[in-house]
N, C-alpha and C. Protein backbone atom coordinates (compact mmCIF):
# COMPACT_ATOMS: atom_id res chain seq x y z
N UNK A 1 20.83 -2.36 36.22
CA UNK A 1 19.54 -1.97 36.77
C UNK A 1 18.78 -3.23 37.20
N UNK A 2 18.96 -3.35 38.16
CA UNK A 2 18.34 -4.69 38.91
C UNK A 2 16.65 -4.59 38.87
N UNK A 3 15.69 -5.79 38.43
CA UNK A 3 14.55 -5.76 38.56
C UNK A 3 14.16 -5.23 37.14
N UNK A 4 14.51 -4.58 36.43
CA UNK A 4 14.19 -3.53 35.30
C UNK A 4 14.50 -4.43 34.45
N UNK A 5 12.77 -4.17 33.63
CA UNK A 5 12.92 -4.90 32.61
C UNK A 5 13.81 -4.31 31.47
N UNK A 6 14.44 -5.29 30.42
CA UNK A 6 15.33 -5.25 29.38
C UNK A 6 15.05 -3.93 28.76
N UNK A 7 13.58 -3.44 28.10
CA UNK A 7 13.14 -2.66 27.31
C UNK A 7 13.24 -1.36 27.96
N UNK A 8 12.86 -1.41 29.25
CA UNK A 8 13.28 -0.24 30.15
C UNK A 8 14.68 0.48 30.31
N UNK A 9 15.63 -0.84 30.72
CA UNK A 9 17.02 -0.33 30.97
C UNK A 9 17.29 -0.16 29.47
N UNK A 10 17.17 -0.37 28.47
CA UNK A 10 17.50 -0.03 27.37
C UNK A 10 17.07 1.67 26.83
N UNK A 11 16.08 1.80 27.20
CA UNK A 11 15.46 3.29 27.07
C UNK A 11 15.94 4.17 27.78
N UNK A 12 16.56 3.94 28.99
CA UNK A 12 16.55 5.13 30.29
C UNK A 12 18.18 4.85 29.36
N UNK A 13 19.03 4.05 28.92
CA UNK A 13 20.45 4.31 28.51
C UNK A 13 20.54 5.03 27.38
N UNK A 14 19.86 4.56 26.55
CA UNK A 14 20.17 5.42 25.27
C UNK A 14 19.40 7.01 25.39
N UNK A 15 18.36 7.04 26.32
CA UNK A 15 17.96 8.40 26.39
C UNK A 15 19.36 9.41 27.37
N UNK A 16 20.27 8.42 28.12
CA UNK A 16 21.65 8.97 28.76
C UNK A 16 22.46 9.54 27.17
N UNK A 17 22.04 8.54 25.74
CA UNK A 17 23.35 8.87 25.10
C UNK A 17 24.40 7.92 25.33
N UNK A 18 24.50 6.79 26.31
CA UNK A 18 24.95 6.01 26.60
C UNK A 18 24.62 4.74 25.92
N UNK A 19 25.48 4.40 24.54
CA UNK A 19 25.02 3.30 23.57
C UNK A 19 25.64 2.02 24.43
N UNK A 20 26.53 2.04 24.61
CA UNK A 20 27.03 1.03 25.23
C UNK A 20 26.47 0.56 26.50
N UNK A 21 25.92 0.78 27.36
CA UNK A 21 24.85 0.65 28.43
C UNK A 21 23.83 -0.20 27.78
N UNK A 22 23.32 0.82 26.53
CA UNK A 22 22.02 -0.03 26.27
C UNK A 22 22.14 -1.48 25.25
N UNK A 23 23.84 -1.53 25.10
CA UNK A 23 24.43 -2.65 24.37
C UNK A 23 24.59 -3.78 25.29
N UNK A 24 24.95 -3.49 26.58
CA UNK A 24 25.15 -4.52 27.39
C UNK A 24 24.20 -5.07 28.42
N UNK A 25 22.75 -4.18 28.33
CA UNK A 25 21.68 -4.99 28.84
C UNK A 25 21.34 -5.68 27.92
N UNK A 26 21.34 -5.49 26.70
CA UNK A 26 20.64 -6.55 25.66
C UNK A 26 21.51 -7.70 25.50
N UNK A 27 22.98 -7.54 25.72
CA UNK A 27 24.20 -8.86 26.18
C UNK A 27 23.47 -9.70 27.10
N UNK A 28 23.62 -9.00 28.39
CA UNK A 28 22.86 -9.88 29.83
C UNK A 28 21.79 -10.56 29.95
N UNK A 29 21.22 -10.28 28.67
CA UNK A 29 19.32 -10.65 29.17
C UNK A 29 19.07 -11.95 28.10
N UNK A 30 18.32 -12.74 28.32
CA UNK A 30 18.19 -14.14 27.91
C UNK A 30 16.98 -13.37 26.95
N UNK A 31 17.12 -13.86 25.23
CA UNK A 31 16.62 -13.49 24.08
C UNK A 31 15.12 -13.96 24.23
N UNK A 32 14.19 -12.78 23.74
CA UNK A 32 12.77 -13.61 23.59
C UNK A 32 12.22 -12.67 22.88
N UNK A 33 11.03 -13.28 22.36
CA UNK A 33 10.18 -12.50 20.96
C UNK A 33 9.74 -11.30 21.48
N UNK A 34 9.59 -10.97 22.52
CA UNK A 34 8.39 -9.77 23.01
C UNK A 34 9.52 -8.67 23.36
N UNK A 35 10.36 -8.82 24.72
CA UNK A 35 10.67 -7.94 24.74
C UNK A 35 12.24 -7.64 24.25
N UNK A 36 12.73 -8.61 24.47
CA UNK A 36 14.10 -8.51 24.34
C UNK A 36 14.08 -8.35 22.82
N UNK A 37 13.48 -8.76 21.91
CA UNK A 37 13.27 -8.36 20.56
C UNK A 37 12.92 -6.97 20.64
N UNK A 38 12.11 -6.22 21.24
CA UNK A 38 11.91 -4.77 20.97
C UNK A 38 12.95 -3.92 21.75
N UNK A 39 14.07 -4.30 22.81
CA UNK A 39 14.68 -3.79 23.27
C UNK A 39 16.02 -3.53 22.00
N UNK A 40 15.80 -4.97 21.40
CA UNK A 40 17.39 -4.79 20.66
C UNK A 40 16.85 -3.85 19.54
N UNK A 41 15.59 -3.41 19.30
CA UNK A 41 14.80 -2.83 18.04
C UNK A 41 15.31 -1.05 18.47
N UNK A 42 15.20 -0.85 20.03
CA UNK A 42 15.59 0.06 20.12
C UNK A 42 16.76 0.93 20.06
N UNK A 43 17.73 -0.53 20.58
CA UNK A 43 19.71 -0.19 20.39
C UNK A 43 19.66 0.20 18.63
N UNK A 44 19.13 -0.53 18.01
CA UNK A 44 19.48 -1.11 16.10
C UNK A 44 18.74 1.02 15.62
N UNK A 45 17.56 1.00 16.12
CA UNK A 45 17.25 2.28 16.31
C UNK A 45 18.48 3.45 16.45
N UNK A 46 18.88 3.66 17.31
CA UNK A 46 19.92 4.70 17.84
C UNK A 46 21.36 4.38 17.42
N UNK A 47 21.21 3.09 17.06
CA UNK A 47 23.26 2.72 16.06
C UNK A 47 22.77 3.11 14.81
N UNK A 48 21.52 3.14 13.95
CA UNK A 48 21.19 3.92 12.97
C UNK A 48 21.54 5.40 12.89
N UNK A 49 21.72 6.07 14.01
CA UNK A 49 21.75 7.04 13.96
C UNK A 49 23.12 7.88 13.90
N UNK A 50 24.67 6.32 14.29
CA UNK A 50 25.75 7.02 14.19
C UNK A 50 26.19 6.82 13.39
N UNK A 51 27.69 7.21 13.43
CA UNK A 51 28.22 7.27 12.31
C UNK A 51 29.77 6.79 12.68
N UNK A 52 30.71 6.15 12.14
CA UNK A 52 31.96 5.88 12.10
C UNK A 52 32.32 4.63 13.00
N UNK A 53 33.27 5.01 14.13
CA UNK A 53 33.68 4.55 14.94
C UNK A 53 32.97 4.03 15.75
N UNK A 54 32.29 5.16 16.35
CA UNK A 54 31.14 5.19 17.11
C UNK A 54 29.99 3.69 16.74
N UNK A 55 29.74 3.85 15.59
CA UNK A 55 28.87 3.35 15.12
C UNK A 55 29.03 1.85 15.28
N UNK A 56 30.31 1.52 14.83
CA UNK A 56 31.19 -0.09 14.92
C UNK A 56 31.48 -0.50 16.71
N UNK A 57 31.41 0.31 17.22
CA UNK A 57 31.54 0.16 18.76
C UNK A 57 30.55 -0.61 19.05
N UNK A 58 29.44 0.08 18.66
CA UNK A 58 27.97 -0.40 19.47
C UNK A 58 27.63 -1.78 18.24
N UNK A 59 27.82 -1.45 17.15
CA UNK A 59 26.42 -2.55 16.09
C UNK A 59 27.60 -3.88 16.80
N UNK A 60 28.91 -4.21 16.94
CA UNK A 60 29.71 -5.12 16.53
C UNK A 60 29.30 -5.90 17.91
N UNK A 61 28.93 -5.63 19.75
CA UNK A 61 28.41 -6.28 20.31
C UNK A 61 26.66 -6.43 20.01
N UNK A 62 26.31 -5.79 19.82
CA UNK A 62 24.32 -6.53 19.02
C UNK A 62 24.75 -7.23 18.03
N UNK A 63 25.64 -7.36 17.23
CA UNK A 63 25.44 -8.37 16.10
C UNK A 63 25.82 -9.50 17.00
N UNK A 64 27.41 -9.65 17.62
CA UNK A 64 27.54 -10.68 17.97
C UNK A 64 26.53 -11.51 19.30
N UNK A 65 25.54 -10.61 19.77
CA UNK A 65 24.36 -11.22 20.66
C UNK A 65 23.28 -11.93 19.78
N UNK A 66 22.75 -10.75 18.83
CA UNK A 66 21.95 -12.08 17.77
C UNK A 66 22.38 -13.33 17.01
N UNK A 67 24.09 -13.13 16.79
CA UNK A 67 24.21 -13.92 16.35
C UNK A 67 23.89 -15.72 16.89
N UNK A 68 24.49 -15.32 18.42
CA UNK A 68 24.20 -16.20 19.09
C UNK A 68 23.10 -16.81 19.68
N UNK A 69 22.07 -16.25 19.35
CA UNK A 69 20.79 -16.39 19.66
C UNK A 69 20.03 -17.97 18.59
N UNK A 70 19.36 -18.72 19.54
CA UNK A 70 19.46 -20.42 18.99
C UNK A 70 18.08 -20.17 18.48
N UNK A 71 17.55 -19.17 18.99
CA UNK A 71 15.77 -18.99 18.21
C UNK A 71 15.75 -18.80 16.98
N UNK A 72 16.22 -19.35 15.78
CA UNK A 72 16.39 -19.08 14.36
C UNK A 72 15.30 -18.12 13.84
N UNK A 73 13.73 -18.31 14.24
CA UNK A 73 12.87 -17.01 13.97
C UNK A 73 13.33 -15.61 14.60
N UNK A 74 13.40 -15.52 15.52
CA UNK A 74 13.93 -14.65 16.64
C UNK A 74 15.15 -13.39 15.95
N UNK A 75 16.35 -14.87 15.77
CA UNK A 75 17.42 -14.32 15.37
C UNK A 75 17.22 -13.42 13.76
N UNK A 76 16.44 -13.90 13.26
CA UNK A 76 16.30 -13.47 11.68
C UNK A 76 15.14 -12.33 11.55
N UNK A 77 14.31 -12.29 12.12
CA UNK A 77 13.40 -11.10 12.61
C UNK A 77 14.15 -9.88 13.28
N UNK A 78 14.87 -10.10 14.27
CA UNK A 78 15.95 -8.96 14.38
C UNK A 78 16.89 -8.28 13.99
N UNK A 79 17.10 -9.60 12.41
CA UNK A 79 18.05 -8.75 12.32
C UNK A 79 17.29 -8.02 10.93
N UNK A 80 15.97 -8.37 10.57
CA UNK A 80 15.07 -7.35 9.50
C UNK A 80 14.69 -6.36 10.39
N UNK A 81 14.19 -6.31 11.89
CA UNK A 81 14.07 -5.21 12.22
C UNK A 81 15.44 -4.27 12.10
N UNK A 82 16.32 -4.42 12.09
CA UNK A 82 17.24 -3.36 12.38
C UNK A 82 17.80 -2.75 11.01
N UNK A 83 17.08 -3.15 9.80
CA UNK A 83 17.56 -3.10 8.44
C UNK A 83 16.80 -1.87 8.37
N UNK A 84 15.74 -1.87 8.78
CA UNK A 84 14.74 -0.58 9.36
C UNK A 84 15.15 0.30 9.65
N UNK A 85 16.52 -0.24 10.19
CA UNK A 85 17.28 1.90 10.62
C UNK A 85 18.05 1.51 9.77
N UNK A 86 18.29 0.82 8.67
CA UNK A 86 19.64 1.08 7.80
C UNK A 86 20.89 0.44 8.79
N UNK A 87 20.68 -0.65 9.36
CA UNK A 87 22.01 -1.30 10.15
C UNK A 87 21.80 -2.35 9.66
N UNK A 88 23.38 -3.34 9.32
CA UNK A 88 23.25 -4.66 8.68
C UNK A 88 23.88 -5.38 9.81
N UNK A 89 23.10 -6.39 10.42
CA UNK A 89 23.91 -7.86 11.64
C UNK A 89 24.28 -8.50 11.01
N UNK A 90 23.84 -8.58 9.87
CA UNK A 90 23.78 -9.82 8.84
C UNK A 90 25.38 -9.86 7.80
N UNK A 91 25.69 -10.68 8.47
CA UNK A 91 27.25 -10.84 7.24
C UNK A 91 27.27 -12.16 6.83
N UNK A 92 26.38 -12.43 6.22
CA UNK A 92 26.01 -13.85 5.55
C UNK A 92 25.88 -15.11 6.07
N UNK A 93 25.23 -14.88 7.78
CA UNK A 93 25.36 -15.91 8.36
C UNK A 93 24.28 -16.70 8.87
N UNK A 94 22.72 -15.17 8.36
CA UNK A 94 21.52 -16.12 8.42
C UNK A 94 20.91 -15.86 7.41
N UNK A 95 20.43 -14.27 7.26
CA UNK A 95 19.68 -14.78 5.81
C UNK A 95 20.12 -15.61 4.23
N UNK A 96 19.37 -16.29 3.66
CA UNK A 96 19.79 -16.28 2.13
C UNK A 96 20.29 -15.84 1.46
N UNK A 97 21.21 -16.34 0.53
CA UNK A 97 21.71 -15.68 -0.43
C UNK A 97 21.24 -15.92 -1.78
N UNK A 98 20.48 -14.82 -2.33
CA UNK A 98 19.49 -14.57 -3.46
C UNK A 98 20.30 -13.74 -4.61
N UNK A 99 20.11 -14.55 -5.69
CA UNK A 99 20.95 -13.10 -6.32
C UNK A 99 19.88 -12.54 -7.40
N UNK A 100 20.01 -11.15 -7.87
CA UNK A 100 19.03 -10.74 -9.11
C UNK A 100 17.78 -11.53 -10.12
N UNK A 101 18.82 -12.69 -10.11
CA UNK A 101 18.35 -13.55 -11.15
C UNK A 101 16.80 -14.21 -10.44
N UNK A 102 17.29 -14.72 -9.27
CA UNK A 102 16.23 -15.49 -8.43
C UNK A 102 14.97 -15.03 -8.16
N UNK A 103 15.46 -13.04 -7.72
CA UNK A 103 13.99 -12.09 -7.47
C UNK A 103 13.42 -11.92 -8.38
N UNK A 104 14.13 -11.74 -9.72
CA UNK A 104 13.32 -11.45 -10.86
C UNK A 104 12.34 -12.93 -10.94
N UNK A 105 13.11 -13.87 -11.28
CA UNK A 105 12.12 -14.99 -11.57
C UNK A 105 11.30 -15.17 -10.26
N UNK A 106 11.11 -15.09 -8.90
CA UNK A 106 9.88 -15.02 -8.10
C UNK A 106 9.37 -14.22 -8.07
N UNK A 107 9.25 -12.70 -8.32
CA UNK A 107 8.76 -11.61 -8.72
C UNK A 107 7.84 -12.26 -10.20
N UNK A 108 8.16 -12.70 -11.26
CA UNK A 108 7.41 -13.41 -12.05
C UNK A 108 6.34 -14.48 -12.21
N UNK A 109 6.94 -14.98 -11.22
CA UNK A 109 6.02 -16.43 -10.89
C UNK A 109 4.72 -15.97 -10.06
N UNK A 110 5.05 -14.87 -9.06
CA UNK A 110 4.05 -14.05 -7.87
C UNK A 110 3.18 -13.01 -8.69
N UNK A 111 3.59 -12.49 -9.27
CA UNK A 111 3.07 -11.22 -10.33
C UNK A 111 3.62 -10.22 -9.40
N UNK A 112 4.22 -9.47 -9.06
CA UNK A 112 5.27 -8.59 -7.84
C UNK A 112 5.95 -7.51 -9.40
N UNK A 113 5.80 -6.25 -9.35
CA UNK A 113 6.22 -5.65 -10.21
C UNK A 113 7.73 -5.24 -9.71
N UNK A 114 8.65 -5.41 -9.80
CA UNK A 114 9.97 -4.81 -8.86
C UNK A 114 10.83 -3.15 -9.23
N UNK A 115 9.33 -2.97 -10.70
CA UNK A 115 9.81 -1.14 -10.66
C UNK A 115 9.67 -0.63 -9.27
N UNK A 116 8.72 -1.14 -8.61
CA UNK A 116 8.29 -0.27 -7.49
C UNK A 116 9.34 -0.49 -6.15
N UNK A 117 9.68 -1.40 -6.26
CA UNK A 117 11.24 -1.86 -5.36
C UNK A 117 12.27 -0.76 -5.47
N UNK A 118 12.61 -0.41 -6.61
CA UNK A 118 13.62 0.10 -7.00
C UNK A 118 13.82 1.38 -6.19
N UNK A 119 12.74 2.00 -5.99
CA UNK A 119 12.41 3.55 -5.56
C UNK A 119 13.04 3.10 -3.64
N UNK A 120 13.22 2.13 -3.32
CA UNK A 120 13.35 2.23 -1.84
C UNK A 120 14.62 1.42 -1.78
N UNK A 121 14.93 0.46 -2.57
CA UNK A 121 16.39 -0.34 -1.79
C UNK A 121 17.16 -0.64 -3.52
N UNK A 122 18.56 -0.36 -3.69
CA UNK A 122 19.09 -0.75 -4.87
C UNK A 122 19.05 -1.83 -5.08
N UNK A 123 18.92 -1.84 -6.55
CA UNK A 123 18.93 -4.05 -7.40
C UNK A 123 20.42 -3.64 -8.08
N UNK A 124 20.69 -4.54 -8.28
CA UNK A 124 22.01 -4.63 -8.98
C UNK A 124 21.35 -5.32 -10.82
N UNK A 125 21.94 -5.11 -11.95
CA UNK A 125 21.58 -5.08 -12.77
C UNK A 125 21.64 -6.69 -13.43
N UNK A 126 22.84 -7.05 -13.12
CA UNK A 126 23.11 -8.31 -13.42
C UNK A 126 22.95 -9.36 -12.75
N UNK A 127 22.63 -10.52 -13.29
CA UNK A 127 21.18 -11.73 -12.83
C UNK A 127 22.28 -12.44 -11.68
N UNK A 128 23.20 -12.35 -12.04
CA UNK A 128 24.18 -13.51 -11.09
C UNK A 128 24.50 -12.23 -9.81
N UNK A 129 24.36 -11.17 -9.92
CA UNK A 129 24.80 -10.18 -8.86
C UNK A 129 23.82 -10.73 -7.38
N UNK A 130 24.61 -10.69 -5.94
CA UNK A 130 23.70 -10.90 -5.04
C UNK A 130 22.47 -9.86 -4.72
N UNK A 131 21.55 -9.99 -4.07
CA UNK A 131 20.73 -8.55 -3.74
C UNK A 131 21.00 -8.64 -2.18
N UNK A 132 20.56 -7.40 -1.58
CA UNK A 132 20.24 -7.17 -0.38
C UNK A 132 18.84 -7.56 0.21
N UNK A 133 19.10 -9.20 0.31
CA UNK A 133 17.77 -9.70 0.93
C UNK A 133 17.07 -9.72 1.81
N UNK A 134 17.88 -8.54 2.94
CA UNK A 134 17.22 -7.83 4.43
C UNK A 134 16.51 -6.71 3.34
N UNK A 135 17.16 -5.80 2.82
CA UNK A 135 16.51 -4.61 2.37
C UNK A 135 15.62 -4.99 1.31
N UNK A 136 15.57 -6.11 0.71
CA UNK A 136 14.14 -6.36 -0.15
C UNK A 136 13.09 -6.77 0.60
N UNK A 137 13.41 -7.78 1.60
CA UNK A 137 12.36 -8.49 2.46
C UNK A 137 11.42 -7.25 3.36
N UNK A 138 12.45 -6.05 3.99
CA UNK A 138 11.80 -4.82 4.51
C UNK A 138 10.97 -4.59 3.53
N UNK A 139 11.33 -3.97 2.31
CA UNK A 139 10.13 -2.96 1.42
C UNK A 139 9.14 -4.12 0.60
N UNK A 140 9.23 -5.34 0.48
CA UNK A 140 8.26 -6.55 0.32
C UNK A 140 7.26 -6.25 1.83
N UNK A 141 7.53 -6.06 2.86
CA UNK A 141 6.84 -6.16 3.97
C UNK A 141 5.67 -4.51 3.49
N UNK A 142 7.14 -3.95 3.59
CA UNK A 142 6.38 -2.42 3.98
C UNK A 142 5.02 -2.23 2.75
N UNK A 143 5.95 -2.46 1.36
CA UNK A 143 4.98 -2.64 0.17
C UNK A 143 3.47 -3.08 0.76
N UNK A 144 3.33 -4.44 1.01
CA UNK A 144 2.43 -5.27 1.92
C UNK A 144 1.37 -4.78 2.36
N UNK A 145 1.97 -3.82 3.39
CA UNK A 145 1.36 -3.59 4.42
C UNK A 145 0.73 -2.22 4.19
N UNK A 146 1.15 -1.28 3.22
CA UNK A 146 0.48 -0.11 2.23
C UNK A 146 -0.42 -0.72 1.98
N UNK A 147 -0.60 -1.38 0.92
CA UNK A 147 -1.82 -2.30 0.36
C UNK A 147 -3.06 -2.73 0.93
N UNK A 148 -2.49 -3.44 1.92
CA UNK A 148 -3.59 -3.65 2.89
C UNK A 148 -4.05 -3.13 3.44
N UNK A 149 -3.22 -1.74 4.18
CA UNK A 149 -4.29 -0.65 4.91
C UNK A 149 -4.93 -0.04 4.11
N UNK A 150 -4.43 0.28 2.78
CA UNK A 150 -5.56 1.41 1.46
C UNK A 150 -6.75 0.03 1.24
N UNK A 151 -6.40 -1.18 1.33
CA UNK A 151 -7.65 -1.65 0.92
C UNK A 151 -8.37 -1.90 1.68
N UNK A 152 -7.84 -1.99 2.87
CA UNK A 152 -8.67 -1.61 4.24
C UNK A 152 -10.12 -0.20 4.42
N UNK A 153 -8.89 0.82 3.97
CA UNK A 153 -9.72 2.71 4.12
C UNK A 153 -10.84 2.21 3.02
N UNK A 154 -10.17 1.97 1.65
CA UNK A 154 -11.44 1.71 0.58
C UNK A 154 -12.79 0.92 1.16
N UNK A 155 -12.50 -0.23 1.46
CA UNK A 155 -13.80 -1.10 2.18
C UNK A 155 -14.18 -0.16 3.05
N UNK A 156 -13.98 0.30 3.97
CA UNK A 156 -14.50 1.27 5.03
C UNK A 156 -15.40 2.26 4.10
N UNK A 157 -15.41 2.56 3.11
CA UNK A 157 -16.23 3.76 2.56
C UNK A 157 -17.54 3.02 1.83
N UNK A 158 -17.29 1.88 1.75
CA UNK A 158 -18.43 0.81 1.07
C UNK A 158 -19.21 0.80 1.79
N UNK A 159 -20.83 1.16 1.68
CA UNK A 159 -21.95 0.55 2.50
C UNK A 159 -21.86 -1.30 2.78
N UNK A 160 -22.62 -1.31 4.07
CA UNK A 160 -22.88 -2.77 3.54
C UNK A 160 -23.81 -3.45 2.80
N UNK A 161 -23.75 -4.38 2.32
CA UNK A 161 -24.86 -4.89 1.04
C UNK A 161 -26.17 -5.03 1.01
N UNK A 162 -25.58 -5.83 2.57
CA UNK A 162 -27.19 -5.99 3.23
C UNK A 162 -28.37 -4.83 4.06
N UNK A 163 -27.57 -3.38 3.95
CA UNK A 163 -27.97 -2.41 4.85
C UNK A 163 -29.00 -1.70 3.42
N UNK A 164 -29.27 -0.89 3.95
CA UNK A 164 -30.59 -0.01 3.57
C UNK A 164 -29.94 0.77 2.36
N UNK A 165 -28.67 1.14 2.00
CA UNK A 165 -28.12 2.07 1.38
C UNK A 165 -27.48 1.62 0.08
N UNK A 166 -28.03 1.87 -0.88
CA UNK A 166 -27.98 1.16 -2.50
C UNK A 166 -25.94 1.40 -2.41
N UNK A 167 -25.64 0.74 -2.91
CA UNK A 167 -24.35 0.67 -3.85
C UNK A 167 -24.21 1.57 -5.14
N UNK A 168 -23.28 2.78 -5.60
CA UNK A 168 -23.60 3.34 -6.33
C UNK A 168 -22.10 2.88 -7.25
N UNK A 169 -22.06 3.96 -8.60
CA UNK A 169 -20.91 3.27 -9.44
C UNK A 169 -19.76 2.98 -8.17
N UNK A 170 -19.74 4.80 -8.26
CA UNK A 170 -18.45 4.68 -6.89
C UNK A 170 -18.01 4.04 -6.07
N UNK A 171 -18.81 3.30 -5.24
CA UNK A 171 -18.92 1.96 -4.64
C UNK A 171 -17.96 1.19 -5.16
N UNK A 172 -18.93 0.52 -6.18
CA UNK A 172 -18.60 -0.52 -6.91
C UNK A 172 -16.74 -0.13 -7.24
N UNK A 173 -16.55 0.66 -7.63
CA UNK A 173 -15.34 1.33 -8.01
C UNK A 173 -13.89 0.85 -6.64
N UNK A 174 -14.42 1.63 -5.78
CA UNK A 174 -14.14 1.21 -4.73
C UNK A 174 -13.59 -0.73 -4.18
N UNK A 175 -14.41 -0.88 -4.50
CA UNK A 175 -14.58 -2.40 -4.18
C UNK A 175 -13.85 -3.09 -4.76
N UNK A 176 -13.72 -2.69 -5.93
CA UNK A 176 -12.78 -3.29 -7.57
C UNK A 176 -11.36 -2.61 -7.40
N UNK A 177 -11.01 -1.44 -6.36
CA UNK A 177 -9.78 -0.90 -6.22
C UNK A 177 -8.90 -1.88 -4.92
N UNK A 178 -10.28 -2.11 -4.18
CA UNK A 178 -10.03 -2.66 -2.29
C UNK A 178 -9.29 -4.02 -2.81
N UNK A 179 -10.23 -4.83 -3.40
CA UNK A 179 -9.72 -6.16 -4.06
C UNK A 179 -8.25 -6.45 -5.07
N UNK A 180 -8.19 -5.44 -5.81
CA UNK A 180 -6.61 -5.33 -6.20
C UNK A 180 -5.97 -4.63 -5.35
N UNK A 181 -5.91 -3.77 -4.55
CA UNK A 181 -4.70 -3.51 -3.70
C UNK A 181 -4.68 -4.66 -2.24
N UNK A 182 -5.94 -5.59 -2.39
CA UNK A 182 -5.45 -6.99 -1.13
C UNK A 182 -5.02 -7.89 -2.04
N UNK A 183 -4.95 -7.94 -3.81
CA UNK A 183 -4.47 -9.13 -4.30
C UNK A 183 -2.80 -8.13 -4.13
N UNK A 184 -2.51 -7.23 -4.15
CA UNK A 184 -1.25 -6.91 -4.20
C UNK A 184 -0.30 -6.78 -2.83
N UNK A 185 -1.14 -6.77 -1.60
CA UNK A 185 -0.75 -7.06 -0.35
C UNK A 185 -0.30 -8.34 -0.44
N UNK A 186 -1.25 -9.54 -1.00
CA UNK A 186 -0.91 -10.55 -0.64
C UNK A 186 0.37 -11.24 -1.48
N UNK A 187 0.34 -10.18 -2.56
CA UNK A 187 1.87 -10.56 -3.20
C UNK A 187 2.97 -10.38 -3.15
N UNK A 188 2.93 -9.18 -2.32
CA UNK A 188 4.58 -8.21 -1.66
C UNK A 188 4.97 -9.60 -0.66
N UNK A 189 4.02 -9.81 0.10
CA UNK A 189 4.00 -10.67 1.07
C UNK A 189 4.47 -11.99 0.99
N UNK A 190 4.13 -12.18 -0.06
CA UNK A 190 4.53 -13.91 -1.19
C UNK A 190 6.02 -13.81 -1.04
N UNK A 191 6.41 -12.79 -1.75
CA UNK A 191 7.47 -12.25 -2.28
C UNK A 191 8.55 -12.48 -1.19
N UNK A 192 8.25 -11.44 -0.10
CA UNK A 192 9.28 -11.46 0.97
C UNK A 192 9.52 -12.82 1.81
N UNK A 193 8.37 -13.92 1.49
CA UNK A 193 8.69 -15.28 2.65
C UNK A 193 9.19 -16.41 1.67
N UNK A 194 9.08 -15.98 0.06
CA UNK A 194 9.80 -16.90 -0.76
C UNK A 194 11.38 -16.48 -0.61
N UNK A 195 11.71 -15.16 -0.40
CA UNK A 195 13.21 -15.24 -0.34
C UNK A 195 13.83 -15.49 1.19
N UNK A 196 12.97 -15.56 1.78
CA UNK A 196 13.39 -16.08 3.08
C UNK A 196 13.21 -17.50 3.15
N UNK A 197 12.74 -18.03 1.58
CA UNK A 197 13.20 -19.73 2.08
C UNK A 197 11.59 -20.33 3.23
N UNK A 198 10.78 -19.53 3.15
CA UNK A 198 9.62 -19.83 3.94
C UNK A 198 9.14 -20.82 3.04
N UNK A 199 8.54 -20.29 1.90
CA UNK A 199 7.56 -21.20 0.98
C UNK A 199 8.52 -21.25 -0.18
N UNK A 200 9.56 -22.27 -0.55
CA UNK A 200 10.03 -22.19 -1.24
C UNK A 200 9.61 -22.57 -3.05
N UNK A 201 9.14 -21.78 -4.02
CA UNK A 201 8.71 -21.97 -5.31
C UNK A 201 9.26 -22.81 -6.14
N UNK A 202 8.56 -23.51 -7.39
CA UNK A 202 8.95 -24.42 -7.67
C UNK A 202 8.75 -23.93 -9.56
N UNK A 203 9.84 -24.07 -10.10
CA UNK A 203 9.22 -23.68 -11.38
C UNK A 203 10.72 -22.69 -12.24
């Protein structure tokens, strides 16, 4: 599709049902954060959705395109978006390798409770076992980003201080809920860029 942007020819193919179409515009097209990142978001989308053969047809050219991709942010952001549909690019060749032992002790150091992990991606029991550090880094994000929008809605129901309208318990209540669910945003968040080796902990 000449002229057509990446994200486009990628949509009009997979809405054909045609995975492989929308595998080989994302081959052709020179990698970048905006679109070609949301185009491959859309292939990783719809290879989520097969199954078998099928499935290894399409993920095995997108993996080998991110792989090759020299934007190290780029490349590693795509391949957490696509963990999102339950597809792995990742065969140990960019993210970290973290095992049990490591999340528990940064989960400790952060204050990060990891009962609440459990309910969305499996831990393995034993400390030396590896984890799935695409599928923790997703529900560290997603966790995150819960947090912050409820402590978002809460502040929204707060008068302001300086306005005409007293503060009542409820309020106050409010305010004391908004503030622990942004200290807990900001810890999912801790969480997911220490195992990505962002801010690496010391201790």
């Amino acid at each position: 599709m000449i002229g057509a942007r990446v994200t486009d020819e990628v949509v009009f193919w997979t809405r054909k049902g045609d995975g492989k179409g929308a595998a080989r515009a994302v081959r052709n097209r020179r990698p970048d954060r905006l679109r070609w990142r949301k185009a491959v978001r859309t292939v990783t989308a719809h290879t989520g959705t097969l199954r078998g053969l099928e499935r290894l047809r399409l993920e095995e050219p997108v993996r080998e395109a991110v792989i090759d991709v020299d934007d190290t942010v780029l490349r590693r952001e795509v391949i957490l978006d696509a963990r999102r549909h339950n597809v792995d690019l990742d065969r140990g060749e960019i993210l970290p390798f973290r095992t049990m032992g490591e999340l528990r002790q940064y989960a400790f150091l952060i204050g990060t409770d990891l009962s609440h992990m459990g309910r969305y991606v499996q831990l393995p029991d034993d400390f030396d076992n590896p984890i799935d550090v695409g599928g923790v880094v997703v529900v560290c994000r997603a966790l995150s980003t819960l947090h912050r929008k409820r402590a978002h809605r809460q502040l929204l129901e707060v008068p302001d201080r300086d306005g005409p309208e007293r503060l009542g318990r409820y309020h106050l209540m409010l305010e004391k809920r908004a503030e622990t669910d942004s200290n807990s945003a900001h810890r999912w968040a801790a969480l997911g860029r220490h195992l990505l080796g962002d801010h690496p902990l010391k201790g």
